[in-house]
N, C-alpha and C. Protein backbone atom coordinates (compact mmCIF):
# COMPACT_ATOMS: atom_id res chain seq x y z
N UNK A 1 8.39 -6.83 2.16
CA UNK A 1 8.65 -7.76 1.09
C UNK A 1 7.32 -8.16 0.44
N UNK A 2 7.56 -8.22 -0.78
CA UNK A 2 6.10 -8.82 -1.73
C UNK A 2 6.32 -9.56 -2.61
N UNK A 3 5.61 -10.98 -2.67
CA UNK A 3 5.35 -11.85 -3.10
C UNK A 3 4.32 -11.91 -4.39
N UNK A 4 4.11 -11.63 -5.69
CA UNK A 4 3.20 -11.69 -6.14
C UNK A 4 3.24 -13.01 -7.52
N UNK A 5 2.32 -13.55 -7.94
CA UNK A 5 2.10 -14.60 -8.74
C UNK A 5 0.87 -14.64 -9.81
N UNK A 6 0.69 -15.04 -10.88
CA UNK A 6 -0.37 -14.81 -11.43
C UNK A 6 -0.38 -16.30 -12.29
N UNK A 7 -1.48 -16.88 -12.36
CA UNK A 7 -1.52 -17.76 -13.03
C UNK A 7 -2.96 -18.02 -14.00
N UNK A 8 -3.24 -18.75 -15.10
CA UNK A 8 -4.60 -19.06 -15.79
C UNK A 8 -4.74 -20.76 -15.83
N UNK A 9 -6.34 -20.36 -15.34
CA UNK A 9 -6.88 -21.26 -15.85
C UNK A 9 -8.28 -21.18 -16.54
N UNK A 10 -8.60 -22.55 -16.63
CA UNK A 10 -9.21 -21.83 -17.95
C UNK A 10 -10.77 -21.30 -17.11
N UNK A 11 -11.15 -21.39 -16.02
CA UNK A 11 -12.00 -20.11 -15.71
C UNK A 11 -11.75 -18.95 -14.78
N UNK A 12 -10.80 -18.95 -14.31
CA UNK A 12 -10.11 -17.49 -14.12
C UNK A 12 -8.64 -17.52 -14.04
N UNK A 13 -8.28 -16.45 -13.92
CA UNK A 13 -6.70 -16.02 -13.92
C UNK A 13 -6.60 -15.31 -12.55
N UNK A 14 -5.82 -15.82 -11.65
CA UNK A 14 -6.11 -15.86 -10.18
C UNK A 14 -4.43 -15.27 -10.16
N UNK A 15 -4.15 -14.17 -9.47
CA UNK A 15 -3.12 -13.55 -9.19
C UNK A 15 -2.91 -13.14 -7.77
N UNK A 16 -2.03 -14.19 -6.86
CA UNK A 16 -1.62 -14.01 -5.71
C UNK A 16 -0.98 -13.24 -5.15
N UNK A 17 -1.34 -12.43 -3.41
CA UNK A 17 -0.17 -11.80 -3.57
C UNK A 17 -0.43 -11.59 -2.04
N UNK A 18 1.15 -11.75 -1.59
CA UNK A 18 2.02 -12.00 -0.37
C UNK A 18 2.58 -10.93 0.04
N UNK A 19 2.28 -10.64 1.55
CA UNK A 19 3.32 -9.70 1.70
C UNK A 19 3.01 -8.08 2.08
N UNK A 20 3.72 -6.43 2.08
CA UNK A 20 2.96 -5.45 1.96
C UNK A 20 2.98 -4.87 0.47
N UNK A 21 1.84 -4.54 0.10
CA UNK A 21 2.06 -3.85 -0.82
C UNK A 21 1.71 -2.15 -0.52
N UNK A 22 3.45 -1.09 -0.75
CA UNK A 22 3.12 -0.22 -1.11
C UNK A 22 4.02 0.95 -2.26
N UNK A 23 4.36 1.91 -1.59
CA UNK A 23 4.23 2.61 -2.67
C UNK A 23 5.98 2.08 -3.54
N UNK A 24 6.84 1.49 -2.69
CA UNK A 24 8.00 0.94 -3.43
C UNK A 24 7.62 -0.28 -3.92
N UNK A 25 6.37 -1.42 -3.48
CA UNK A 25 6.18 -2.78 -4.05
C UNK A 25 4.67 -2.48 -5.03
N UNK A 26 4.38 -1.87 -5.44
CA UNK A 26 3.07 -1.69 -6.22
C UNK A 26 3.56 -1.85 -7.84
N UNK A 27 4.46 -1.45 -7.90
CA UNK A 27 5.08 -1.95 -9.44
C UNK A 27 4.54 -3.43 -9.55
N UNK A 28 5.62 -4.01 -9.08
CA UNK A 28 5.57 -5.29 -9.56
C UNK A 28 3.66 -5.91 -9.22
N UNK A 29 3.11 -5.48 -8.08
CA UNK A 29 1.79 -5.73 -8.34
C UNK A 29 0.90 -5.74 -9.44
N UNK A 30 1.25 -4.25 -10.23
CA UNK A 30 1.00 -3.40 -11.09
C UNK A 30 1.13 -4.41 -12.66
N UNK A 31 2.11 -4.68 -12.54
CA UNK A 31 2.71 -5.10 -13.62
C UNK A 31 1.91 -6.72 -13.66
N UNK A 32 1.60 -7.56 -13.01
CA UNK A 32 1.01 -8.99 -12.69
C UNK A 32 -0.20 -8.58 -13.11
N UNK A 33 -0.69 -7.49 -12.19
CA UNK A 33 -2.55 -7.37 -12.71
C UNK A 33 -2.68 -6.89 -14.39
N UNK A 34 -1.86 -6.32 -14.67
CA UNK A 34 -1.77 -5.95 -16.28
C UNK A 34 -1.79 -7.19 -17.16
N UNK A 35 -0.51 -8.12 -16.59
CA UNK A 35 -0.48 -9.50 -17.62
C UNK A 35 -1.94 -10.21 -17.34
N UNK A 36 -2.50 -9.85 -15.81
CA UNK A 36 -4.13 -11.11 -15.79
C UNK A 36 -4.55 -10.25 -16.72
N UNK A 37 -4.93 -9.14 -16.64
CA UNK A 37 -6.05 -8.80 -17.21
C UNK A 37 -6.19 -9.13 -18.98
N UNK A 38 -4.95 -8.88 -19.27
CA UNK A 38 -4.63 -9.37 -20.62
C UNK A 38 -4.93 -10.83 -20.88
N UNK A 39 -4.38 -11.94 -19.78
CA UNK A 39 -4.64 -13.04 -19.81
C UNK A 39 -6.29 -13.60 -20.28
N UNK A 40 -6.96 -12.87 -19.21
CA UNK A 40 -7.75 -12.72 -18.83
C UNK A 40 -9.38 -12.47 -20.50
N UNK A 41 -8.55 -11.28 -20.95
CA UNK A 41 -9.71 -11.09 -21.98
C UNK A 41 -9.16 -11.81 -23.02
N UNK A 42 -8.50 -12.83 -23.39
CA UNK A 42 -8.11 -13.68 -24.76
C UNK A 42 -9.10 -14.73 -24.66
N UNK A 43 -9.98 -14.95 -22.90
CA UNK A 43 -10.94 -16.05 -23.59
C UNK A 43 -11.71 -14.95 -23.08
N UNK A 44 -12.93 -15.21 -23.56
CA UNK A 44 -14.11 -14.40 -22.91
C UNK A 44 -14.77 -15.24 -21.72
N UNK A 45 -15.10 -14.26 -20.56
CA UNK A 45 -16.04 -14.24 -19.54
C UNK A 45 -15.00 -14.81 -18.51
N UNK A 46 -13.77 -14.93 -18.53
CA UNK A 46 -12.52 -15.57 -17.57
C UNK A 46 -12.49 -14.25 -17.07
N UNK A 47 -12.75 -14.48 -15.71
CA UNK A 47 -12.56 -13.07 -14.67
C UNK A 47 -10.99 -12.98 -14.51
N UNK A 48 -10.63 -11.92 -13.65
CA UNK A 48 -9.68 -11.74 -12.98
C UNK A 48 -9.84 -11.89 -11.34
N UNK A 49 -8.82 -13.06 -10.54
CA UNK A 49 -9.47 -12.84 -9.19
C UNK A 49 -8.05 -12.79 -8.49
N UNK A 50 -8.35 -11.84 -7.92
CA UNK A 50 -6.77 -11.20 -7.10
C UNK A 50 -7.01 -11.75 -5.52
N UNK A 51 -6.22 -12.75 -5.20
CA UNK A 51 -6.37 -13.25 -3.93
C UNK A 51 -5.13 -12.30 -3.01
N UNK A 52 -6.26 -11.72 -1.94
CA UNK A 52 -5.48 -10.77 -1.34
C UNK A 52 -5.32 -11.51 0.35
N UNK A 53 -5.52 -12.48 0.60
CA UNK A 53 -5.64 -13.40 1.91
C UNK A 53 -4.04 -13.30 2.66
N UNK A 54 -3.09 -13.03 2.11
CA UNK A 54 -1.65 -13.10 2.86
C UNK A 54 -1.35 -11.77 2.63
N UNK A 55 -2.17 -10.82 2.41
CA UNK A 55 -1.46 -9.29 2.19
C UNK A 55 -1.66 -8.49 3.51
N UNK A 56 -0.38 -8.27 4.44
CA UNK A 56 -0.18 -7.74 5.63
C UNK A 56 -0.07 -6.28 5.51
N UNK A 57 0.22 -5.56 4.32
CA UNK A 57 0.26 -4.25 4.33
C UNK A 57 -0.16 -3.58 3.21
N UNK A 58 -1.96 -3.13 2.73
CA UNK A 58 -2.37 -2.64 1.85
C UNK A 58 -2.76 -0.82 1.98
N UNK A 59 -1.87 -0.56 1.65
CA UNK A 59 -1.89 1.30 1.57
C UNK A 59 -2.36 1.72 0.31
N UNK A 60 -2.13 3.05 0.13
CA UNK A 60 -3.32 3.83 -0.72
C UNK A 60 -2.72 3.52 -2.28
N UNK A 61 -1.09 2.97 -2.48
CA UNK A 61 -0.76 2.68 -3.71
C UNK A 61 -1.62 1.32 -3.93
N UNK A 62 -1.64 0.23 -2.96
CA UNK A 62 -2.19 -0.82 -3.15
C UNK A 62 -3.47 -0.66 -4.17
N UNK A 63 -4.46 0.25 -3.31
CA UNK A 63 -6.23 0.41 -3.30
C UNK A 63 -6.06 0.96 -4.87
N UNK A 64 -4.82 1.75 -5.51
CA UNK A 64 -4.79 2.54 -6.38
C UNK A 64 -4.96 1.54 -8.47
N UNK A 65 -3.71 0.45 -7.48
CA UNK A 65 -2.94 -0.38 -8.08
C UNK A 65 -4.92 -1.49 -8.79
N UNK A 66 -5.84 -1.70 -7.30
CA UNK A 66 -6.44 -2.67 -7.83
C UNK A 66 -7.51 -2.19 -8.37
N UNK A 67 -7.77 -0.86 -8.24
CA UNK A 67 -8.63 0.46 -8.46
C UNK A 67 -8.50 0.26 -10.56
N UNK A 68 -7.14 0.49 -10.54
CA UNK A 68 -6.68 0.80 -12.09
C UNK A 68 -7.38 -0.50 -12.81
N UNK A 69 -7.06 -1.96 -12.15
CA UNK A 69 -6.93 -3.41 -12.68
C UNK A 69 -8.75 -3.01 -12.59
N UNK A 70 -9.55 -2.93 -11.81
CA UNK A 70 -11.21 -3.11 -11.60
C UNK A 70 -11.54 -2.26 -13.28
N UNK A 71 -11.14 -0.65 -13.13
CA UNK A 71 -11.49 -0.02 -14.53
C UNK A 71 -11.12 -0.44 -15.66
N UNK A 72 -9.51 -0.70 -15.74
CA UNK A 72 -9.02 -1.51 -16.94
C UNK A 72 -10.07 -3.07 -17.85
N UNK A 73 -10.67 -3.64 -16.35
CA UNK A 73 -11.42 -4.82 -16.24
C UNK A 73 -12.67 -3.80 -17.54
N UNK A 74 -13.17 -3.29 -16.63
CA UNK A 74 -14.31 -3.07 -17.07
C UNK A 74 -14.52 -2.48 -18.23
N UNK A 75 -13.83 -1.60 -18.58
CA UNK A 75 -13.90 -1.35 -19.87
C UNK A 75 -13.14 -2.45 -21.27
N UNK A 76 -12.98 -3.22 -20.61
CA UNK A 76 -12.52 -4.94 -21.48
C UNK A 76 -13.50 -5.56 -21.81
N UNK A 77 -14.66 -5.65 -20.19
CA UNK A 77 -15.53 -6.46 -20.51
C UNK A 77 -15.59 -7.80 -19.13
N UNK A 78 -13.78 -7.39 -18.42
CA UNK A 78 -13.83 -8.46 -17.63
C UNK A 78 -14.11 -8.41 -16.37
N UNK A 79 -13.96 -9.57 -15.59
CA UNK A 79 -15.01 -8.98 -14.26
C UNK A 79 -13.58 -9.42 -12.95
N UNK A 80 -13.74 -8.54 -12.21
CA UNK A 80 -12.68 -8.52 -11.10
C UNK A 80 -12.85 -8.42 -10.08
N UNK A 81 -12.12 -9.57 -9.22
CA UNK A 81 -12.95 -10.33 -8.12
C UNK A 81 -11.58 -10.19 -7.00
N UNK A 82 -12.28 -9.72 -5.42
CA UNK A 82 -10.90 -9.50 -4.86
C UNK A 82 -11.63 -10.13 -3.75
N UNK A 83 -10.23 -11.23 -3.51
CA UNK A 83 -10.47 -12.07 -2.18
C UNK A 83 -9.77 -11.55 -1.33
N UNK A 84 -10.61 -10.92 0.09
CA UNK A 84 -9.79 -10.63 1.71
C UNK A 84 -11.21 -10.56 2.19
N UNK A 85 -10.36 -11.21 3.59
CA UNK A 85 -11.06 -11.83 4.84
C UNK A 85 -10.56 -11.27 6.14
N UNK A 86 -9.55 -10.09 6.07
CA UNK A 86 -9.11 -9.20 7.69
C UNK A 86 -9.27 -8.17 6.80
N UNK A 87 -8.79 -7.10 8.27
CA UNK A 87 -9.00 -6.20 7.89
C UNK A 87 -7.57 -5.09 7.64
N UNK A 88 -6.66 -5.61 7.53
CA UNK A 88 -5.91 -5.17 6.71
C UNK A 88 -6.04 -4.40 5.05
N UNK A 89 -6.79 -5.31 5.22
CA UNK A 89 -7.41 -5.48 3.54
C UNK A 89 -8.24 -4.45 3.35
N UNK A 90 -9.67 -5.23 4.18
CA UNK A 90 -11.01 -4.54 3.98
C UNK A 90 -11.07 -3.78 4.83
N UNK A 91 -10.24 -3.02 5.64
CA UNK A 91 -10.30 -1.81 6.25
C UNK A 91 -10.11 -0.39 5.38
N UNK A 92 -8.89 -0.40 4.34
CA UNK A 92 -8.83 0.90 3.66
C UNK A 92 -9.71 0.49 2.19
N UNK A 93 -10.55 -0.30 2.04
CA UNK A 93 -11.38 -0.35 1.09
C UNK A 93 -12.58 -0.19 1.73
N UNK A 94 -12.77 -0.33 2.67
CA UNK A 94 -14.11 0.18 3.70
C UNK A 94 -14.28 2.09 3.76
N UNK A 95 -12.90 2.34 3.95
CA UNK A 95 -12.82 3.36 4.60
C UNK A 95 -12.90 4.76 2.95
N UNK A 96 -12.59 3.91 2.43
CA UNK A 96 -12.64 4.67 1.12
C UNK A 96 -14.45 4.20 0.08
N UNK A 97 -14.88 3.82 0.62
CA UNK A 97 -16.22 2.99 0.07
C UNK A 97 -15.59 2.80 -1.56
N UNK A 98 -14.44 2.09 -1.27
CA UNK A 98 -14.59 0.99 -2.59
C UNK A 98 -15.08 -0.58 -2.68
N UNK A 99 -15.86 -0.71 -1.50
CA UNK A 99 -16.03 -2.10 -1.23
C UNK A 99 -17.93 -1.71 -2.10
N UNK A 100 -18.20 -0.45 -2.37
CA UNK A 100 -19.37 -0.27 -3.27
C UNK A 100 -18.85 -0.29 -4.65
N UNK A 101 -17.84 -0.79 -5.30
CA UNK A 101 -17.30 -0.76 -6.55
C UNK A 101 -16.59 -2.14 -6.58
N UNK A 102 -15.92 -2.93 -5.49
CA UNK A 102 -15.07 -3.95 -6.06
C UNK A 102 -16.60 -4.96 -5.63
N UNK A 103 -16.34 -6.07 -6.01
CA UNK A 103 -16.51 -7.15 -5.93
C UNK A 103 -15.70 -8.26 -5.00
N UNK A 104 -16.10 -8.18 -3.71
CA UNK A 104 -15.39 -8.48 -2.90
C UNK A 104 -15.57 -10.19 -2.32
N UNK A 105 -14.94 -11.27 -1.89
CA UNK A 105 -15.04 -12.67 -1.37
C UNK A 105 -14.56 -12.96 -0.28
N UNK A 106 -15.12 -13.23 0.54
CA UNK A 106 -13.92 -13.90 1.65
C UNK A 106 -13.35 -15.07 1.58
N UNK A 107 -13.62 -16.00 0.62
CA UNK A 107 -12.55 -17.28 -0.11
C UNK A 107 -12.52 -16.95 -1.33
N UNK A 108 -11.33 -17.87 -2.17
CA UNK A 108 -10.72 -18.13 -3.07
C UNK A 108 -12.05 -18.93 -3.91
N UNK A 109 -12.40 -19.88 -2.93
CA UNK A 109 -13.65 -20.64 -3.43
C UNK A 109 -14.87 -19.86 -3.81
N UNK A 110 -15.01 -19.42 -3.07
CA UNK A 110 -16.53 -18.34 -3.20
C UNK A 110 -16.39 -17.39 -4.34
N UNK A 111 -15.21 -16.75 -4.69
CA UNK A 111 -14.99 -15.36 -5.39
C UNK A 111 -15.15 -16.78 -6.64
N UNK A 112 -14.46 -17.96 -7.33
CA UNK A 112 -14.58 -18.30 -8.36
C UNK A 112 -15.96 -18.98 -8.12
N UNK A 113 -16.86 -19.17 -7.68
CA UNK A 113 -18.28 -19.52 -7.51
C UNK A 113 -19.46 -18.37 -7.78
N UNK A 114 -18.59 -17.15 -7.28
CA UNK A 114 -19.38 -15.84 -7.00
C UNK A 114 -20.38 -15.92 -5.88
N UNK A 115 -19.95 -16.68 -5.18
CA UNK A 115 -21.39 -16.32 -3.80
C UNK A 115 -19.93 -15.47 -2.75
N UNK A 116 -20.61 -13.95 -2.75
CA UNK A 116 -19.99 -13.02 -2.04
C UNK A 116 -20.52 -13.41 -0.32
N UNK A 117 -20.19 -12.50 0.50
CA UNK A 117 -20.02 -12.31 2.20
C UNK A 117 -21.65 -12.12 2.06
């Protein structure tokens, strides 16, 4: 089951998400990181920060899903910030060395501060 949420404020657009995400729940992931990112570039310099802290099951659609949202980011202009702290998370982003491409936090606090691990 997956839980996902996205909300703005006015210095980032923070999109929650609960639950496993894979290759049957990555839609609706899919579809949330599309509306931040959009959210996201109507003001300038409002990141995108995907809090990944309750996500129990991140597989290769997941890594794919936040892979798309990081490039989409970047060629916008916006900057994309992914909060996890187990290794659920930061195990198949380890294992794939995308943790040399994302921008990674171990709080919610830190990722909108930007002081990384």
């Amino acid at each position: 089951m997956l839980a996902v949420e996205h909300e703005a404020h006015n210095d980032a657009v923070i999109v929650s998400v609960k639950g496993d995400v894979d290759s049957s729940t990555v839609g609706e992931l899919a579809a949330h990181l599309t509306t931040a990112l959009r959210l996201a570039s109507a003001q300038p310099a409002r990141p995108v920060v995907i809090d990944l802290q309750a996500v129990d099951f991140f597989g290769s659609a997941a890594l794919n899903a936040v892979l798309d949202c990081h490039e989409g980011g970047k060629a916008d202009g916006t900057s994309v910030r992914l909060v996890a702290d187990h290794d659920q998370v930061l195990r198949p982003i380890q294992v794939t060395e995308l943790d040399r491409v994302f921008d990674i936090y171990p709080t919610l606090s830190a990722a909108l501060q930007r002081r990384r691990r």
